[in-house]
PDB file of N, CA and C in Angstrom:
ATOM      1  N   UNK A   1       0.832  -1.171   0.000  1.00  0.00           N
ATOM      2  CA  UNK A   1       0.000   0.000   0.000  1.00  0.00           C
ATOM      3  C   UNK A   1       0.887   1.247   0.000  1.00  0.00           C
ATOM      4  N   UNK A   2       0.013   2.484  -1.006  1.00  0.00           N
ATOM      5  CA  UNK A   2       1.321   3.645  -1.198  1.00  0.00           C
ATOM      6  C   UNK A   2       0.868   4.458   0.340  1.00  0.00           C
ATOM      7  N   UNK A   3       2.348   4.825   0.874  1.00  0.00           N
ATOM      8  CA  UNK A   3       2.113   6.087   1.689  1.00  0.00           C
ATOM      9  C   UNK A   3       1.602   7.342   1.186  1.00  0.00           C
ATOM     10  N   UNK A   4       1.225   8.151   1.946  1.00  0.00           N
ATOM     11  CA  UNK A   4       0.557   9.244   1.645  1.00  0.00           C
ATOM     12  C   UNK A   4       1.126  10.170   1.235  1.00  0.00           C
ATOM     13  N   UNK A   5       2.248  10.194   1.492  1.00  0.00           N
ATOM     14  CA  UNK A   5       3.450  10.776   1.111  1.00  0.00           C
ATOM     15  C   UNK A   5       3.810  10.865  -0.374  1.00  0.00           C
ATOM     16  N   UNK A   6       3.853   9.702  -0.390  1.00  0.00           N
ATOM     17  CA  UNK A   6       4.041   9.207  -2.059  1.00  0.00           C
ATOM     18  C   UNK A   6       3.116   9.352  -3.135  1.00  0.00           C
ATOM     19  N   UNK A   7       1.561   9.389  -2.773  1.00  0.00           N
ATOM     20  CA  UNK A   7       0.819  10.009  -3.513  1.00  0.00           C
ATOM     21  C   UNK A   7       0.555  11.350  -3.969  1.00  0.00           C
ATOM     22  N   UNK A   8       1.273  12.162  -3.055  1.00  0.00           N
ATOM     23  CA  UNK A   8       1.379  13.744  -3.022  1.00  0.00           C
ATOM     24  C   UNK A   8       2.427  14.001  -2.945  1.00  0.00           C
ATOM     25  N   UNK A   9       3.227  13.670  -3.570  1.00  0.00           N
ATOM     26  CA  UNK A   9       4.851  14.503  -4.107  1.00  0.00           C
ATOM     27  C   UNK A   9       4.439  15.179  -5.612  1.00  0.00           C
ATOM     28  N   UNK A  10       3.835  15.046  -6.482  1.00  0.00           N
ATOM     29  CA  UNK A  10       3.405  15.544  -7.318  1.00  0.00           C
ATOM     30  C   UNK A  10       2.883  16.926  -7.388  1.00  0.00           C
ATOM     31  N   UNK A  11       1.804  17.944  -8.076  1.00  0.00           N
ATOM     32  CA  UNK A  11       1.422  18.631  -7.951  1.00  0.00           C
ATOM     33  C   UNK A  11       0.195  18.395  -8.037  1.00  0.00           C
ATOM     34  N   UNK A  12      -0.505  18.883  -7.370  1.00  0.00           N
ATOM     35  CA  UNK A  12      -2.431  18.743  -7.032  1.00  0.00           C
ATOM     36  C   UNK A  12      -2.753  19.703  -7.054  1.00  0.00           C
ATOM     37  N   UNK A  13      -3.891  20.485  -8.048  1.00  0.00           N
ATOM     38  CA  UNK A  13      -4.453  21.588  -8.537  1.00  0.00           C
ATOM     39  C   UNK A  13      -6.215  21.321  -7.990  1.00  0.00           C
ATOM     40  N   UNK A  14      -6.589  21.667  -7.240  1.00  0.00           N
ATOM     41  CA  UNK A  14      -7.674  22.181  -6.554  1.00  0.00           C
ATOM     42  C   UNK A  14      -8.155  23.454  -6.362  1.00  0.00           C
ATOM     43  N   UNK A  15      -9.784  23.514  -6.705  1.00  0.00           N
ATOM     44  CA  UNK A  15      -9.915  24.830  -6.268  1.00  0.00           C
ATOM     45  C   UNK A  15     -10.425  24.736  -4.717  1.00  0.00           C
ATOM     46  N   UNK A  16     -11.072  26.351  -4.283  1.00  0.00           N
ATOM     47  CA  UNK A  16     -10.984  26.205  -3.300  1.00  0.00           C
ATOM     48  C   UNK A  16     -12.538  25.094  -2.360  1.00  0.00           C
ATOM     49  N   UNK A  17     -13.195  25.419  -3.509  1.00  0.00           N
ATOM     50  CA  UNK A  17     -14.854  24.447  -2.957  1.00  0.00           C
ATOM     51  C   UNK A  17     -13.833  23.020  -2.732  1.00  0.00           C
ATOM     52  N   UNK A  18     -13.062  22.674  -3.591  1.00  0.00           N
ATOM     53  CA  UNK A  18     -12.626  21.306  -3.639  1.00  0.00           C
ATOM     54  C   UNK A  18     -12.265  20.434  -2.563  1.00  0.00           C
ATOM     55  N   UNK A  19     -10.863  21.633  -1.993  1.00  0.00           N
ATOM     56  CA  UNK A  19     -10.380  21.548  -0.843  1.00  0.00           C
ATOM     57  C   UNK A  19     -11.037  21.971   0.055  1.00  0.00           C
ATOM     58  N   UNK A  20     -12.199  22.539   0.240  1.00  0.00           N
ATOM     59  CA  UNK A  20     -13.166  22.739   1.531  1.00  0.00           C
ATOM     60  C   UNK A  20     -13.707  21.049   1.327  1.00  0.00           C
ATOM     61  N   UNK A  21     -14.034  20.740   0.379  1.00  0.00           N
ATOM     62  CA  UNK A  21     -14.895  19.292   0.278  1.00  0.00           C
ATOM     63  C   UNK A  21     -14.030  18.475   0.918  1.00  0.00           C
ATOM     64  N   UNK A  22     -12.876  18.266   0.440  1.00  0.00           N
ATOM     65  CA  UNK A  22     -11.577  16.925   0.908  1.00  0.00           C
ATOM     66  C   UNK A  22     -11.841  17.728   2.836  1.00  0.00           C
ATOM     67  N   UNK A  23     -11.469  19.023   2.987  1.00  0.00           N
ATOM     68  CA  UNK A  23     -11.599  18.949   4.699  1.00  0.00           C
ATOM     69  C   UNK A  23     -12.940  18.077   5.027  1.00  0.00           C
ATOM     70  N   UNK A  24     -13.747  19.148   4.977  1.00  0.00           N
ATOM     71  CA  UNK A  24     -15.314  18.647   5.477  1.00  0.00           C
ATOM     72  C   UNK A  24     -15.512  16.794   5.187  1.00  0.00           C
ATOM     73  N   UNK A  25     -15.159  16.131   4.029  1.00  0.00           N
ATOM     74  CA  UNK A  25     -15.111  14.701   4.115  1.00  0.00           C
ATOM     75  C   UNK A  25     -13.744  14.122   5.604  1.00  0.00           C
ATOM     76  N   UNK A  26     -12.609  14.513   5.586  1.00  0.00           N
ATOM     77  CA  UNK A  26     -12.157  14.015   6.415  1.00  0.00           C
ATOM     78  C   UNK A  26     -12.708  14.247   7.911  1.00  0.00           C
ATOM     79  N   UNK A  27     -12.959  14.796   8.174  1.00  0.00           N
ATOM     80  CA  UNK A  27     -14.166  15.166   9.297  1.00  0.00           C
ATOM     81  C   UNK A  27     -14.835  14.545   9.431  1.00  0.00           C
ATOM     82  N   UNK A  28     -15.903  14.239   8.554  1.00  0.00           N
ATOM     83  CA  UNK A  28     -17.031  13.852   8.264  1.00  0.00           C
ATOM     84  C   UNK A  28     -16.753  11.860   8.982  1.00  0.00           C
ATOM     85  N   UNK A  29     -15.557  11.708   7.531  1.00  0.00           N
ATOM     86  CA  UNK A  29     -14.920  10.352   8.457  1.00  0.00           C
ATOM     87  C   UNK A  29     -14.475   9.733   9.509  1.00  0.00           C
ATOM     88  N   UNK A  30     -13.834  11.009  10.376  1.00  0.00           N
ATOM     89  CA  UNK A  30     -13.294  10.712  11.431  1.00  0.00           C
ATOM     90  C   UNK A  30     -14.979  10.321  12.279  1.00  0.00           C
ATOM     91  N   UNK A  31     -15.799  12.088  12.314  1.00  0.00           N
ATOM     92  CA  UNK A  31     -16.796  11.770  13.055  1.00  0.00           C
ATOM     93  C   UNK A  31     -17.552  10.391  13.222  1.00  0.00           C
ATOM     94  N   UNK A  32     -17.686   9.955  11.795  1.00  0.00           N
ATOM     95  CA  UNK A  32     -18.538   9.144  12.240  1.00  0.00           C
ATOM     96  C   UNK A  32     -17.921   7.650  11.979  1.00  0.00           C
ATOM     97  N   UNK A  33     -16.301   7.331  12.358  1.00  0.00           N
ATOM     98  CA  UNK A  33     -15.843   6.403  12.455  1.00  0.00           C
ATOM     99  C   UNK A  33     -15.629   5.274  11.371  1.00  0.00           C
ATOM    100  N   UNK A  34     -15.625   6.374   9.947  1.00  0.00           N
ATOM    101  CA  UNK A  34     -15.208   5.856   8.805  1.00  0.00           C
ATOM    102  C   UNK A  34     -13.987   4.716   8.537  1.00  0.00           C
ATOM    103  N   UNK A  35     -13.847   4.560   7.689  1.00  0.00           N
ATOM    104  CA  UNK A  35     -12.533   3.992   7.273  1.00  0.00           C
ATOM    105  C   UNK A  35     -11.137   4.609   7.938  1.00  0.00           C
ATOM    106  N   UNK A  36     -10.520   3.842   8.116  1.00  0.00           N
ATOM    107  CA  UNK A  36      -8.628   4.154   8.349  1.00  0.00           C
ATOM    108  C   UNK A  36      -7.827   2.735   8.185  1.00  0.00           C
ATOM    109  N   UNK A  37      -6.817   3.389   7.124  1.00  0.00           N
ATOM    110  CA  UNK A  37      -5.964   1.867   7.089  1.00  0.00           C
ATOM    111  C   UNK A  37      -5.277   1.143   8.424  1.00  0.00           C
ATOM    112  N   UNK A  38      -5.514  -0.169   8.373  1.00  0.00           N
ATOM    113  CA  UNK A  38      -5.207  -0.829   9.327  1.00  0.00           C
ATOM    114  C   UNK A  38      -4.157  -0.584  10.073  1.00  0.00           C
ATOM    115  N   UNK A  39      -4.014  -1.049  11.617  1.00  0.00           N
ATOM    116  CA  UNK A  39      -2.566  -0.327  12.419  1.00  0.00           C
ATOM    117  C   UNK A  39      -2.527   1.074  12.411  1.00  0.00           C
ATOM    118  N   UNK A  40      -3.407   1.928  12.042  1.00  0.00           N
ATOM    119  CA  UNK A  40      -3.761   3.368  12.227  1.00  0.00           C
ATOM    120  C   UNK A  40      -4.405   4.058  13.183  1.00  0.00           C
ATOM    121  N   UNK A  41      -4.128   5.100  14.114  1.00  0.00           N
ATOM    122  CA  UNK A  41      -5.344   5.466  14.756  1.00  0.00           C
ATOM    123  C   UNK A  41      -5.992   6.445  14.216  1.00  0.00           C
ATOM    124  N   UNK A  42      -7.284   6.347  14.386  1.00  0.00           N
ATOM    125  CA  UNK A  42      -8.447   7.394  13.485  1.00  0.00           C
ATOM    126  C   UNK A  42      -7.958   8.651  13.502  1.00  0.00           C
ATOM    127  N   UNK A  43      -7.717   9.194  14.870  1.00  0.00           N
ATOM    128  CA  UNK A  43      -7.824  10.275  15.100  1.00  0.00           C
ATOM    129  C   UNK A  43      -6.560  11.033  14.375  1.00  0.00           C
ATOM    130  N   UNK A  44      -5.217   9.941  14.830  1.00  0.00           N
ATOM    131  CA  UNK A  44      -4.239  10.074  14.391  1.00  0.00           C
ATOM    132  C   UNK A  44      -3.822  10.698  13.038  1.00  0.00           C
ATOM    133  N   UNK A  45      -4.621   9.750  12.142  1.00  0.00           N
ATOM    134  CA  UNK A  45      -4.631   9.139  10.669  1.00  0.00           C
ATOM    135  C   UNK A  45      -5.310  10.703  10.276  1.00  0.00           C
ATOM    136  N   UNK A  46      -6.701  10.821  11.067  1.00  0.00           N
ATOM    137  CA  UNK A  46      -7.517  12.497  10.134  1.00  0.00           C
ATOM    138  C   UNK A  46      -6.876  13.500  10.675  1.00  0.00           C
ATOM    139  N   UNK A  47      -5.948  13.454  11.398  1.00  0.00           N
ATOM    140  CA  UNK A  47      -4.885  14.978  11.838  1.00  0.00           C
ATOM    141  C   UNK A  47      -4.106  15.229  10.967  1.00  0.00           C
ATOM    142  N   UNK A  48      -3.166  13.768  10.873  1.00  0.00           N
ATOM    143  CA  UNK A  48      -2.483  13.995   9.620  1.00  0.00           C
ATOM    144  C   UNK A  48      -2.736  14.166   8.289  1.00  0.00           C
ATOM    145  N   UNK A  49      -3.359  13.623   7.721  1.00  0.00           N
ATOM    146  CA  UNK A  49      -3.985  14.151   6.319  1.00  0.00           C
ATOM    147  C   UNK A  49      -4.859  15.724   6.335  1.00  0.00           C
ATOM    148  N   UNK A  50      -5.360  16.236   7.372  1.00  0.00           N
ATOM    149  CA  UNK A  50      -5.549  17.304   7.776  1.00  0.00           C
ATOM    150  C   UNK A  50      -4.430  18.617   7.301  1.00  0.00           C
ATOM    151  N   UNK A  51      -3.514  18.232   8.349  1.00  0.00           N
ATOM    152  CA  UNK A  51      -2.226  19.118   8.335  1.00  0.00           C
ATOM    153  C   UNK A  51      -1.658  18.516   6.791  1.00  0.00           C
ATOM    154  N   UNK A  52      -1.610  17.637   6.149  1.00  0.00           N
ATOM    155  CA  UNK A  52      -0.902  17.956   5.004  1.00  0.00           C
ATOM    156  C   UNK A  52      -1.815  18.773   3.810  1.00  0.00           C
ATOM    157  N   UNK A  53      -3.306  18.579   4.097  1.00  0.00           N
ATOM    158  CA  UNK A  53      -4.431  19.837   2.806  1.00  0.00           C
ATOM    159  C   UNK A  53      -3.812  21.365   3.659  1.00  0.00           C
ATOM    160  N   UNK A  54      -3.835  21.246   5.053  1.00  0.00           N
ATOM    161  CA  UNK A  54      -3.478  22.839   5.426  1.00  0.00           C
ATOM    162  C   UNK A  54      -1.909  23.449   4.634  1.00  0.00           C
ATOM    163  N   UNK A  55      -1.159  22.694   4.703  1.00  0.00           N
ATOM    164  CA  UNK A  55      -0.015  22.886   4.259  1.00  0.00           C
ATOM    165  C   UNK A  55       0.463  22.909   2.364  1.00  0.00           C
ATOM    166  N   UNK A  56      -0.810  23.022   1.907  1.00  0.00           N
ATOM    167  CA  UNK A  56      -0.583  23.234   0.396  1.00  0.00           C
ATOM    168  C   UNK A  56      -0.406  24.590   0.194  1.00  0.00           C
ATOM    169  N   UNK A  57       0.263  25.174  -1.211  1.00  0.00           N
ATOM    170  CA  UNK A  57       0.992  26.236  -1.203  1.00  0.00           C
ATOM    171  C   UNK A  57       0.002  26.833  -2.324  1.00  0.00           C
ATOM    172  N   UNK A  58      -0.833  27.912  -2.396  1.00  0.00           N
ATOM    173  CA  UNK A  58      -1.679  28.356  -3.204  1.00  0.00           C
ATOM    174  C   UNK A  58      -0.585  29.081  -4.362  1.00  0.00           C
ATOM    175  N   UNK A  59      -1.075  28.853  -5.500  1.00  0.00           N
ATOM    176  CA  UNK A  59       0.156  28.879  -7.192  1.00  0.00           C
ATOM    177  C   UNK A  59      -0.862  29.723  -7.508  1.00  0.00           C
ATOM    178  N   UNK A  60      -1.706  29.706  -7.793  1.00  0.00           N
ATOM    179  CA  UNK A  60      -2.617  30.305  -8.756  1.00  0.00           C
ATOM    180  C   UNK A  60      -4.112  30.481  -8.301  1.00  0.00           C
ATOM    181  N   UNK A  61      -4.400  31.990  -8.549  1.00  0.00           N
ATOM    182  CA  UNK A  61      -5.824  31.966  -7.912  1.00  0.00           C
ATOM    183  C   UNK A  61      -6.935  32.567  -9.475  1.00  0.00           C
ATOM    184  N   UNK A  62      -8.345  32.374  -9.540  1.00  0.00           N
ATOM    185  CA  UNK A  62      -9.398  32.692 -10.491  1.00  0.00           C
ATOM    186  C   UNK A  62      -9.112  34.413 -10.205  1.00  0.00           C
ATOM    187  N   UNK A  63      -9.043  35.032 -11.173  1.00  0.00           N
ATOM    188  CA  UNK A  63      -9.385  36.533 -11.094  1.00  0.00           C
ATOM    189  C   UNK A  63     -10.766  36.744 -10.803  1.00  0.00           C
ATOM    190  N   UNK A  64     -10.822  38.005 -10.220  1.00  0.00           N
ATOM    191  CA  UNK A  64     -12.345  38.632  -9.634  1.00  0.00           C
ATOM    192  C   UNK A  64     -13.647  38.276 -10.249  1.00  0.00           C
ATOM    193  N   UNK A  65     -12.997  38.815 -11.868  1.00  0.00           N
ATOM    194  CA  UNK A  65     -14.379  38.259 -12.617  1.00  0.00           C
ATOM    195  C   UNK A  65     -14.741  36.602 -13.209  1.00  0.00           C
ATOM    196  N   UNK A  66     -13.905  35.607 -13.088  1.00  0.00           N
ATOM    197  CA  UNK A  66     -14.261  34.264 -13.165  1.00  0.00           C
ATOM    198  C   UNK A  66     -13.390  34.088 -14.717  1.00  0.00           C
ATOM    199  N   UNK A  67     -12.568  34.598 -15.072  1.00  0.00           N
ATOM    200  CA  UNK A  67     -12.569  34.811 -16.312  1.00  0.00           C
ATOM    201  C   UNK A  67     -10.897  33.466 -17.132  1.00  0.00           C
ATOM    202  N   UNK A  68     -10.130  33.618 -15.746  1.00  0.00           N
ATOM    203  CA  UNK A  68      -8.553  32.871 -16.006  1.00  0.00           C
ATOM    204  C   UNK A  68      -8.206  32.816 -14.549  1.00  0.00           C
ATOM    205  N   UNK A  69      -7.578  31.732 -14.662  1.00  0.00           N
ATOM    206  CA  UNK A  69      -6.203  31.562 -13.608  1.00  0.00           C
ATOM    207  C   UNK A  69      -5.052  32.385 -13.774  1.00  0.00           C
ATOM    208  N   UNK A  70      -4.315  33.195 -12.714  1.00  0.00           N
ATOM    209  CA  UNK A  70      -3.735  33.849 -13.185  1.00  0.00           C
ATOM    210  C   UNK A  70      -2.457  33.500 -11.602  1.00  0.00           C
ATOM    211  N   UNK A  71      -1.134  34.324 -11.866  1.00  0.00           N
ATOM    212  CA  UNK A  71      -0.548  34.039 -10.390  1.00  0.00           C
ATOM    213  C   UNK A  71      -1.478  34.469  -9.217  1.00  0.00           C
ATOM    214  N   UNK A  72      -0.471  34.392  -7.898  1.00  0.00           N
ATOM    215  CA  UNK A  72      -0.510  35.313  -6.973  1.00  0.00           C
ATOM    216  C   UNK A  72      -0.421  36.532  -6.594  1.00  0.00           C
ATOM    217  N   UNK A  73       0.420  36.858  -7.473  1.00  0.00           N
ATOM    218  CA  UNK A  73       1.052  38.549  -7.571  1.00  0.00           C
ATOM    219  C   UNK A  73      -0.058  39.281  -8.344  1.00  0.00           C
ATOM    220  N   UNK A  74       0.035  38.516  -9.823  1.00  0.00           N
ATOM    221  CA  UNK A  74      -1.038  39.162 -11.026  1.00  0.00           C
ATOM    222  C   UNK A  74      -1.958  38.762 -10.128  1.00  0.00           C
ATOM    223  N   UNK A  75      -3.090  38.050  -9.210  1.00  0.00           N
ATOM    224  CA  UNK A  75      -4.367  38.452  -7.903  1.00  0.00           C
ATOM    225  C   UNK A  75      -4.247  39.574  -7.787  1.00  0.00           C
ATOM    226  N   UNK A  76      -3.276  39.790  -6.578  1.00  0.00           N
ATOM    227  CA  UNK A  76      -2.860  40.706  -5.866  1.00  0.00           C
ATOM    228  C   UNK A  76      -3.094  42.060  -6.951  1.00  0.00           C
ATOM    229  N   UNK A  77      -2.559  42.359  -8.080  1.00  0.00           N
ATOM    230  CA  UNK A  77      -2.454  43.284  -8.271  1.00  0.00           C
ATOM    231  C   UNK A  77      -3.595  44.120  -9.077  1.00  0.00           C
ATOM    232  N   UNK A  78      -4.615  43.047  -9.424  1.00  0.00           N
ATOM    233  CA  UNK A  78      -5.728  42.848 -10.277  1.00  0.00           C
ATOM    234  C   UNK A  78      -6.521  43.404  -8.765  1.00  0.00           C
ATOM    235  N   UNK A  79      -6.620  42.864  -7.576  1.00  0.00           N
ATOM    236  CA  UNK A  79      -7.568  43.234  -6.985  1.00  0.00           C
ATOM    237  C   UNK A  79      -7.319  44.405  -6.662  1.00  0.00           C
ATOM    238  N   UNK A  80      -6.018  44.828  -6.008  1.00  0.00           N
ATOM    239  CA  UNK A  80      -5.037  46.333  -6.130  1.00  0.00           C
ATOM    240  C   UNK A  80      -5.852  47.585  -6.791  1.00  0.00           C
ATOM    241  N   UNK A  81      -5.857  47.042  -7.971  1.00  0.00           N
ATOM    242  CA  UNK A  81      -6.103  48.255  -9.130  1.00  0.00           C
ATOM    243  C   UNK A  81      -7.853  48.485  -8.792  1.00  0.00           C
ATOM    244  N   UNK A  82      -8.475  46.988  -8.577  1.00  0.00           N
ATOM    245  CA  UNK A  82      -9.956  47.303  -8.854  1.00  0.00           C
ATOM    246  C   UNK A  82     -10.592  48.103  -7.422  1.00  0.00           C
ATOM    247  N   UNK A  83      -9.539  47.903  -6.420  1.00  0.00           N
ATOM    248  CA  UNK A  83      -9.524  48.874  -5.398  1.00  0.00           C
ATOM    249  C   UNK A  83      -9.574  50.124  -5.641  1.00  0.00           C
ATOM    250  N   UNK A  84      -8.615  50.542  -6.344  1.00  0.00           N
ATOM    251  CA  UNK A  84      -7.926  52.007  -6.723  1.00  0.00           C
ATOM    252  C   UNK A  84      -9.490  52.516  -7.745  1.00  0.00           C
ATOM    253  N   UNK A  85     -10.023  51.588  -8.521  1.00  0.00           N
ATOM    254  CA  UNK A  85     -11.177  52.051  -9.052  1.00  0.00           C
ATOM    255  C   UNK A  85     -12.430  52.746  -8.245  1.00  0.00           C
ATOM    256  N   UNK A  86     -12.882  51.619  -6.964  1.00  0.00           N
ATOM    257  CA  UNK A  86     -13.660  51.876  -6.388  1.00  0.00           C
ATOM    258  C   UNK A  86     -13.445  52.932  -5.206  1.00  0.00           C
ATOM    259  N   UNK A  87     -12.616  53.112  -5.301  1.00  0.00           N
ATOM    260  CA  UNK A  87     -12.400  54.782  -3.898  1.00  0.00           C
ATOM    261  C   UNK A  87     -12.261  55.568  -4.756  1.00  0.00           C
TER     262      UNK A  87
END
């Protein structure tokens, strides 16, 4: 069986509903005493997979109007300007 580790050395592109879904399911599992691979403890097992969705590094966010993926910076500077519009 692959470690968890090993399935996520790659890059994983999620938006953000996505990764609210993957939290709220691990939750969801722990609560109500879902699955965990064997020799695991539950609690153990949904902390850690927890802390590794908290620990993803946001690359790219949707601009304001829904329109492209764009960086972090180009966000930043897109929302910047549409600031500078509205005052």
């Amino acid at each position: 069986m692959s470690k968890l580790e090993d399935i996520f050395t790659g890059t994983l592109e999620l938006t953000a509903s996505e990764l609210a879904y993957l939290r709220y399911a691990i939750q969801e599992l722990y609560m109500q005493g879902g699955w965990c691979p064997a020799g695991e403890n539950r609690r153990d097992f949904a902390k850690r997979v927890s802390t590794k969705l908290g620990v993803l590094k946001l690359k790219r966010m949707v601009t304001p109007d829904g329109s492209r993926l764009v960086s972090v910076d180009e966000h930043a500077a897109i929302v910047a300007e549409l600031s500078k519009e509205r005052s």
